[in-house]
Protein backbone atom coordinates (compact mmCIF):
# COMPACT_ATOMS: atom_id res chain seq x y z
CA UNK A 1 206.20 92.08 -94.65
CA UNK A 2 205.81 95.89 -93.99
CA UNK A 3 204.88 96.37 -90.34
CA UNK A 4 201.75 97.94 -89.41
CA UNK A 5 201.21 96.01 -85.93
CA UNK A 6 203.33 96.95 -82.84
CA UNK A 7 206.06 94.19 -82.48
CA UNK A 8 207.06 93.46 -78.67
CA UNK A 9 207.96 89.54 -78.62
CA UNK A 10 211.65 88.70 -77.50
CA UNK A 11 212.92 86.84 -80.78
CA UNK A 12 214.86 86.99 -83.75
CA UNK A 13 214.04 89.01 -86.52
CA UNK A 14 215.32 90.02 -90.19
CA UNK A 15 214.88 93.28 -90.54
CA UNK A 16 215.10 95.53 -93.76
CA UNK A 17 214.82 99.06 -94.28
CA UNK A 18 215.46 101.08 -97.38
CA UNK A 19 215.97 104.87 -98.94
CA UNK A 20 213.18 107.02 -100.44
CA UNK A 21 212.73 105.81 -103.75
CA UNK A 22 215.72 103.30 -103.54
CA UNK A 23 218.01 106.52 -103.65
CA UNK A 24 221.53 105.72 -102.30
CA UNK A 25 221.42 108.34 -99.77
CA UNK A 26 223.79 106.34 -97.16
CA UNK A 27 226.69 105.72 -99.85
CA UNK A 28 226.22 109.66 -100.80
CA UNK A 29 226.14 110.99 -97.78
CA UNK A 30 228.63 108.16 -96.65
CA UNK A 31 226.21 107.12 -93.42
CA UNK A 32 227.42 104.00 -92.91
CA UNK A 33 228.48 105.28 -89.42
CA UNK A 34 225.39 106.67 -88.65
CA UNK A 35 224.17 103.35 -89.53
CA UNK A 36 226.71 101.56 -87.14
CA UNK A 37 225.76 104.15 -84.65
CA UNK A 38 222.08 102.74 -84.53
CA UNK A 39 223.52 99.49 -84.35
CA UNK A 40 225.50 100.71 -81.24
CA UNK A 41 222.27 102.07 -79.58
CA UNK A 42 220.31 98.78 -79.93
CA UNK A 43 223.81 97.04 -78.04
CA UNK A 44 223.15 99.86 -75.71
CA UNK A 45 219.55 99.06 -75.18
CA UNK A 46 220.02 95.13 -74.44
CA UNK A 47 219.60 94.30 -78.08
CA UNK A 48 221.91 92.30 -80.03
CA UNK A 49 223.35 92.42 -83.56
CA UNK A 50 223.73 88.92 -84.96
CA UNK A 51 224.31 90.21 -88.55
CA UNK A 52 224.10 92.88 -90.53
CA UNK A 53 224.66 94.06 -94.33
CA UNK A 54 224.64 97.92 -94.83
CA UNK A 55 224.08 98.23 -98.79
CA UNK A 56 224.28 101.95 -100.74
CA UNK A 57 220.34 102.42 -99.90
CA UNK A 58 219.23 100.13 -97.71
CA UNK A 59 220.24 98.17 -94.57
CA UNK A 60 219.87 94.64 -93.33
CA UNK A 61 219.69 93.99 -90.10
CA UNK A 62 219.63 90.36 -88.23
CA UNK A 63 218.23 91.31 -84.62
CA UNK A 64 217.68 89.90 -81.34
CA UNK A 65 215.29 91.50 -80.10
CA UNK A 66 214.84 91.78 -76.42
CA UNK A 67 211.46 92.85 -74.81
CA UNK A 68 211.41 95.32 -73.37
CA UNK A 69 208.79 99.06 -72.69
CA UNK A 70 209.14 100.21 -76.04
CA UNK A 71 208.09 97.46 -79.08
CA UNK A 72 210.75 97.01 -82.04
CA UNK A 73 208.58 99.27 -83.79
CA UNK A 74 209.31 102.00 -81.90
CA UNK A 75 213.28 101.05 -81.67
CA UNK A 76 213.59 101.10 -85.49
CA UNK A 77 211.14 104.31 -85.97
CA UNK A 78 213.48 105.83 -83.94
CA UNK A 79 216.65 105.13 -84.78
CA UNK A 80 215.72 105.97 -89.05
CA UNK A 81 214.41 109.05 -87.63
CA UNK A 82 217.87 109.91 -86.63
CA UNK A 83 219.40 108.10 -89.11
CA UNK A 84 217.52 110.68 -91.31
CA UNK A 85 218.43 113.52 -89.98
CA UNK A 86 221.98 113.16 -90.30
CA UNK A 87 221.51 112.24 -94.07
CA UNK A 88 219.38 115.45 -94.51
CA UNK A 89 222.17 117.85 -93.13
CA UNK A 90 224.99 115.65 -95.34
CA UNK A 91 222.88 115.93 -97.83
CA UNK A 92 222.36 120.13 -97.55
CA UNK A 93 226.08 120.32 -96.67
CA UNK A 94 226.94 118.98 -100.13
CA UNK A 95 224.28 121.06 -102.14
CA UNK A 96 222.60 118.43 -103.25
CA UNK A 97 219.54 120.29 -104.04
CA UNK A 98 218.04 117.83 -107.05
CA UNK A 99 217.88 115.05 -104.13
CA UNK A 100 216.61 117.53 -101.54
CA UNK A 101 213.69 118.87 -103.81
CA UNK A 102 212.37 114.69 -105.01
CA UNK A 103 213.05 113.92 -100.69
CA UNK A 104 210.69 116.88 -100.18
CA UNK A 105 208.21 115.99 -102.90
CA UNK A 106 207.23 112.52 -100.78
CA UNK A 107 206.36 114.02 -97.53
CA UNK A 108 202.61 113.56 -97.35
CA UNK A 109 200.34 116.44 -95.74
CA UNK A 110 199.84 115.19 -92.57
CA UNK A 111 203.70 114.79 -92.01
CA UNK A 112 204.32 118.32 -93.16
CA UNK A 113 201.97 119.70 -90.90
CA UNK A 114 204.18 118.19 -88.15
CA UNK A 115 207.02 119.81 -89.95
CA UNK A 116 209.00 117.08 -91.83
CA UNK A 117 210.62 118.37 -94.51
CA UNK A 118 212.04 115.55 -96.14
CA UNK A 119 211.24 112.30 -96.54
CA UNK A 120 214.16 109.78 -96.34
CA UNK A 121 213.01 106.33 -95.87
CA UNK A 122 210.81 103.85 -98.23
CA UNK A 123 207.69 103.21 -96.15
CA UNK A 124 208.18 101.55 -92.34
CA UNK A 125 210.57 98.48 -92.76
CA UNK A 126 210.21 95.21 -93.65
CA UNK A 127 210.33 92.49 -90.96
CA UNK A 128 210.37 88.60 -90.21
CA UNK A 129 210.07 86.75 -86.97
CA UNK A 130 213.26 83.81 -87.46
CA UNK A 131 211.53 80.37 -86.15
CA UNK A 132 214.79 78.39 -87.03
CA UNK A 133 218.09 78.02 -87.68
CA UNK A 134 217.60 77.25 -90.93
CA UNK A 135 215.32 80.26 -91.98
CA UNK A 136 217.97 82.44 -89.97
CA UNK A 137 220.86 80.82 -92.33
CA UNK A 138 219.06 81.36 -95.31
CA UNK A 139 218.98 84.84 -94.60
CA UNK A 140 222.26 85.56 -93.76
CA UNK A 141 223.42 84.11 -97.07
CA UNK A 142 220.63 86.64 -98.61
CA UNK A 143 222.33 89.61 -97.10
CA UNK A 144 225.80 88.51 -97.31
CA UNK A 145 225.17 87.58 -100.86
CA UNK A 146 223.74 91.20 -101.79
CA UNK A 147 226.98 93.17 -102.66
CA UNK A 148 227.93 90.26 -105.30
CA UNK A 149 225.04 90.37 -107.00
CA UNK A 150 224.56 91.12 -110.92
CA UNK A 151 222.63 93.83 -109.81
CA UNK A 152 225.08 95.85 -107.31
CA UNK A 153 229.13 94.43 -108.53
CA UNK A 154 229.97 95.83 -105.49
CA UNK A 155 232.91 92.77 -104.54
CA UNK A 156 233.46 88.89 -106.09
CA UNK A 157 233.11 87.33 -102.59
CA UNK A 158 231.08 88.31 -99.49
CA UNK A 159 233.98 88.46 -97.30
CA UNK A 160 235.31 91.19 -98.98
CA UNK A 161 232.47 93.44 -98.98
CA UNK A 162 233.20 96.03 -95.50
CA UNK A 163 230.26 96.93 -94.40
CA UNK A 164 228.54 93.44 -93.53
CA UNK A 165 228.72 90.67 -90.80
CA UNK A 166 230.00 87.85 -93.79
CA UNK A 167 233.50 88.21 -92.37
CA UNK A 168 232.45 87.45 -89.39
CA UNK A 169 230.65 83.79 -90.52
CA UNK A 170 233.07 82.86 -92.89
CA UNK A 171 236.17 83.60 -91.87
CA UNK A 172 235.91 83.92 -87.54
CA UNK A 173 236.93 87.85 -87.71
CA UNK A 174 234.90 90.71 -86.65
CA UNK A 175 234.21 93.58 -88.92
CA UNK A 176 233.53 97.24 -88.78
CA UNK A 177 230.94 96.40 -86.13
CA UNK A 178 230.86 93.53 -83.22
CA UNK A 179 228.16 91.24 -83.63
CA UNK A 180 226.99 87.83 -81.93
CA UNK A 181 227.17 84.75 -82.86
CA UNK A 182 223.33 83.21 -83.99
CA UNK A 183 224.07 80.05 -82.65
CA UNK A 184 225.03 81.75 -78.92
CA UNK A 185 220.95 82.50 -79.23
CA UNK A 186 219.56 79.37 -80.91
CA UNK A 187 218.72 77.90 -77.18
CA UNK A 188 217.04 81.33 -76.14
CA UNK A 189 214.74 80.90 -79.04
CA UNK A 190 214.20 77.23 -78.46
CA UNK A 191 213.19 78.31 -75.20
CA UNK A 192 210.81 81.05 -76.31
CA UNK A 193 209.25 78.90 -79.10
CA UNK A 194 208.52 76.25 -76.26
CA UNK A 195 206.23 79.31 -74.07
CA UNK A 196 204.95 80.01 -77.18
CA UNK A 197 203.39 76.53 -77.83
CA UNK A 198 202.50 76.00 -74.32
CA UNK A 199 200.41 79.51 -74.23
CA UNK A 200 198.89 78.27 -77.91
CA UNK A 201 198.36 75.01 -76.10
CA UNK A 202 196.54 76.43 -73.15
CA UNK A 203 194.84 79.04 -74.86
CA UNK A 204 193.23 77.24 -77.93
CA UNK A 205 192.18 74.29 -75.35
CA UNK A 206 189.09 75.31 -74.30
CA UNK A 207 187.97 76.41 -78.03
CA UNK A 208 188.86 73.13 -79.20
CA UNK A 209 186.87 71.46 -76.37
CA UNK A 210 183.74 74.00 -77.11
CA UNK A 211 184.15 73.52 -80.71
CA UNK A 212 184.31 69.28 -80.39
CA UNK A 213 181.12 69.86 -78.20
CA UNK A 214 179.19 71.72 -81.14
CA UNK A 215 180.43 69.90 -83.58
CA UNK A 216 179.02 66.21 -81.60
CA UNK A 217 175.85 68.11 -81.01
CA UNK A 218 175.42 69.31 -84.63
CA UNK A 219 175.94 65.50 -85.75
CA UNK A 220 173.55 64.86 -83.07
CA UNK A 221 170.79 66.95 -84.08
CA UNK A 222 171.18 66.11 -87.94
CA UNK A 223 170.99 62.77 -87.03
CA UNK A 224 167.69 62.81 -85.00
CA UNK A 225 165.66 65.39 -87.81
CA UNK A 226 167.09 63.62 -90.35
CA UNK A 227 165.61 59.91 -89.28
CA UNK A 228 162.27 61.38 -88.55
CA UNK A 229 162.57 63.01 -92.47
CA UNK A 230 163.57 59.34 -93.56
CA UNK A 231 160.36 58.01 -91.16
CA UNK A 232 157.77 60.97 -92.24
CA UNK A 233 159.13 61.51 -95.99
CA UNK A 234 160.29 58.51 -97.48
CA UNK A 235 158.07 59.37 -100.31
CA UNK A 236 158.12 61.42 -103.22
CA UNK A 237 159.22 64.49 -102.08
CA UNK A 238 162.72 63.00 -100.67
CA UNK A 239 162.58 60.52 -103.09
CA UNK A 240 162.53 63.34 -106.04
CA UNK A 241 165.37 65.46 -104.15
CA UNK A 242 167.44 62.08 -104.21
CA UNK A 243 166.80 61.58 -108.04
CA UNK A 244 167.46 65.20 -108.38
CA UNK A 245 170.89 65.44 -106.38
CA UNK A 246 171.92 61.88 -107.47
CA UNK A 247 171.76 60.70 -103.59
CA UNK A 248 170.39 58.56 -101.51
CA UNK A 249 167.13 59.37 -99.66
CA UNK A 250 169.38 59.24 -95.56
CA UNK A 251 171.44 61.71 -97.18
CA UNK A 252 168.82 64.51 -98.23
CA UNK A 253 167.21 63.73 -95.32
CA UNK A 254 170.41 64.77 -93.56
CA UNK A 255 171.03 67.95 -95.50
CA UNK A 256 167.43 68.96 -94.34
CA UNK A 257 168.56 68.07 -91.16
CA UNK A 258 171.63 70.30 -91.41
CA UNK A 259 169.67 73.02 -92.47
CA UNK A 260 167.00 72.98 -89.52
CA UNK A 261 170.85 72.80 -86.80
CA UNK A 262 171.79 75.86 -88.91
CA UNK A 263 169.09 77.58 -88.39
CA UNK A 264 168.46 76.60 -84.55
CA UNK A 265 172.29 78.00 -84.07
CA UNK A 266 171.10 81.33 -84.62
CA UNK A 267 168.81 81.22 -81.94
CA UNK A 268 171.94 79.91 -79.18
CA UNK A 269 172.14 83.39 -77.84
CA UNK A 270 168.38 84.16 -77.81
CA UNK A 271 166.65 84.01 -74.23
CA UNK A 272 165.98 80.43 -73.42
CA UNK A 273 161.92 80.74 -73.56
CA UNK A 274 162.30 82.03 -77.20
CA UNK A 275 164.35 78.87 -78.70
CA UNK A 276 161.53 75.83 -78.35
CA UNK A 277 158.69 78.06 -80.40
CA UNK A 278 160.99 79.84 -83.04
CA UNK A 279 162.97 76.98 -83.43
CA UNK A 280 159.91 74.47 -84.27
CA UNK A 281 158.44 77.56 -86.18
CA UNK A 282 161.99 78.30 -88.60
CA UNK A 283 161.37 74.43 -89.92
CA UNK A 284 161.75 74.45 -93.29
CA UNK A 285 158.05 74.39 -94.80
CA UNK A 286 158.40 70.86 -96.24
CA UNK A 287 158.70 69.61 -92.88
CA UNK A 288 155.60 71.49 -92.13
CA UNK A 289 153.25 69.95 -94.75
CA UNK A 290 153.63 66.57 -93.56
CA UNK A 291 151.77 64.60 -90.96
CA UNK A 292 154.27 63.77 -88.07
CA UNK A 293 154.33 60.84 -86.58
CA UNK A 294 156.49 62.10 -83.87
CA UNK A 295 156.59 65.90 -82.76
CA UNK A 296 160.04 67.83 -82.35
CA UNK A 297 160.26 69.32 -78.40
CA UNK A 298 163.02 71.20 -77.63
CA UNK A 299 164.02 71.28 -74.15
CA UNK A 300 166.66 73.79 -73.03
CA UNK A 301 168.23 73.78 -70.07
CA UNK A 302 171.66 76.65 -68.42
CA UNK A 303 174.90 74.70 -69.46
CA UNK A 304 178.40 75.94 -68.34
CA UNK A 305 179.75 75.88 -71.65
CA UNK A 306 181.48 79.18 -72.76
CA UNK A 307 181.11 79.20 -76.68
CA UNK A 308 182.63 82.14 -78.90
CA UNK A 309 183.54 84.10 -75.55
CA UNK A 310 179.89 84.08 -74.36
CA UNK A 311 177.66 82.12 -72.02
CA UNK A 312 175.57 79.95 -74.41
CA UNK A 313 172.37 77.44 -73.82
CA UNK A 314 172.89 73.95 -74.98
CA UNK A 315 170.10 72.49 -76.52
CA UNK A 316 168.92 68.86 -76.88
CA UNK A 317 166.43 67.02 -79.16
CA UNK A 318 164.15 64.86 -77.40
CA UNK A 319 161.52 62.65 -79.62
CA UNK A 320 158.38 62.49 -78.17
CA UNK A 321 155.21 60.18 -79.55
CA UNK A 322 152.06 62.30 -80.28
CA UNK A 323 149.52 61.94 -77.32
């Protein structure tokens, strides 16, 4: 996915980012070392490469990516923004002014008014969080697998593509660059996917609890309109709607009932003297045209139930007989 949210979360992460307009500005220029050089400030930083494919225009990247001030945002921003600036002067150095001119066609407005010139890379970068060994595997074989493709020709086997980590996985030697082993991280991430569920765990707890209350009241309240429909109505009017909706009379009495809890949850974060009056005034009007043989009183009372962030009233359905 193309990144658009800042990125800060010590984990594992496949990370692709490619040339303006899929030019191959790093096998033209021949910035594979600049490349390596990013990869060297990352080390630097407390990052780790764990794998890596560098292809004519674009790069693959396995990271682990330690927290740390600045999110992995940032980190990557930077180092294409150097990255690019090496390319640009390459790029000038060997007159290549065709390339130069279509670079300078895709710098937007707003960046030329900061004074970019030339536009180097294809959007932000693409990125994925690696939950597993098994996602991380895949995508090593992805990347390794790149320079043999139909598309590129670039070797018959991984291993003898330079400028990757598939030496490295296959074979037990290091390439142009010294990465990590995945598996030397697999119990780091273990560990960080366990905080992860127990701060889901602990955070979605009370919501769940809140929610489980709402949802027992709801039932509650459908349950307690929609007998006294069944009681007052079990005539013509529900018996129609049955007929109608090809149900039984209980259930379009507890529809109705649905509707009036639908309509009473809109008044949860009205003051507390509003609810009983507006509540017994939003019936719907078929409840309204009958003779009850029981009245609906509402009775509210302060509960410490926090509901959608806020303090909420929880409301109750008493039945009274008509004095």
């Amino acid at each position: 996915m193309s990144v658009h949210k800042p990125i800060d979360n010590s984990s594992i992460y496949f990370i692709t980012f490619t040339c303006y307009k899929w030019l191959k500005l790093i096998d033209i220029t021949q910035a594979y070392d600049e490349v390596y050089k990013f990869f060297s400030v990352l080390q630097k930083q407390d990052h780790t490469v764990l794998g890596y494919t560098i292809m004519p225009n674009h790069v693959h990247l396995l990271l682990f990516f330690n927290k740390q001030a600045q999110s992995l945002n940032t980190v990557t921003g930077n180092g294409k923004r150097f990255m690019g600036y090496e390319i640009t002067k390459r790029l000038q150095k060997q007159n290549e002014t065709a390339i130069l001119a279509l670079m300078e066609q895709g710098v937007i407005d707003a960046e030329s008014k900061r004074n970019k010139k030339h536009e180097i890379w294809q959007g932000t970068f693409d990125v994925k969080e690696c939950y597993g060994e098994k996602f991380i595997l895949q995508k090593l074989n992805y990347m390794h697998q790149n320079p043999c493709t139909e598309r590129w020709k670039l070797c018959k086997e991984p291993v003898d593509y330079e400028h990757s980590s598939a030496l490295f996985y296959e074979v037990g030697m290091q390439g142009k660059f010294i990465i990590r082993d995945y598996r030397d991280f697999l119990s780091v991430l273990l560990d960080l996917e366990e905080q992860q569920r127990v701060q889901t765990d602990e955070s979605s707890e009370p919501a769940h609890r809140a929610w489980t209350e709402t949802h027992r009241e709801t039932e509650f309240y459908a349950s307690v309109i929609g007998q006294h429909a069944v009681a007052q109505f079990g005539n013509a009017a529900l018996q129609r709607a049955a007929v109608q909706s090809n149900t039984t009379i209980p259930q379009v009495a507890g529809q109705k009932g649905q509707q009036v809890v639908a309509q009473s949850e809109k008044l949860l974060q009205q003051p507390v003297g509003q609810i009983s009056q507006q509540l017994v005034d939003d019936l719907p009007p078929a409840f309204n045209n009958v003779p009850w043989g029981h009245h609906l009183q509402i009775i509210t009372k302060p509960s410490k139930e926090i509901r959608r962030g806020r303090e909420r009233k929880s409301i109750s359905i008493r039945s009274l007989r008509a004095a």
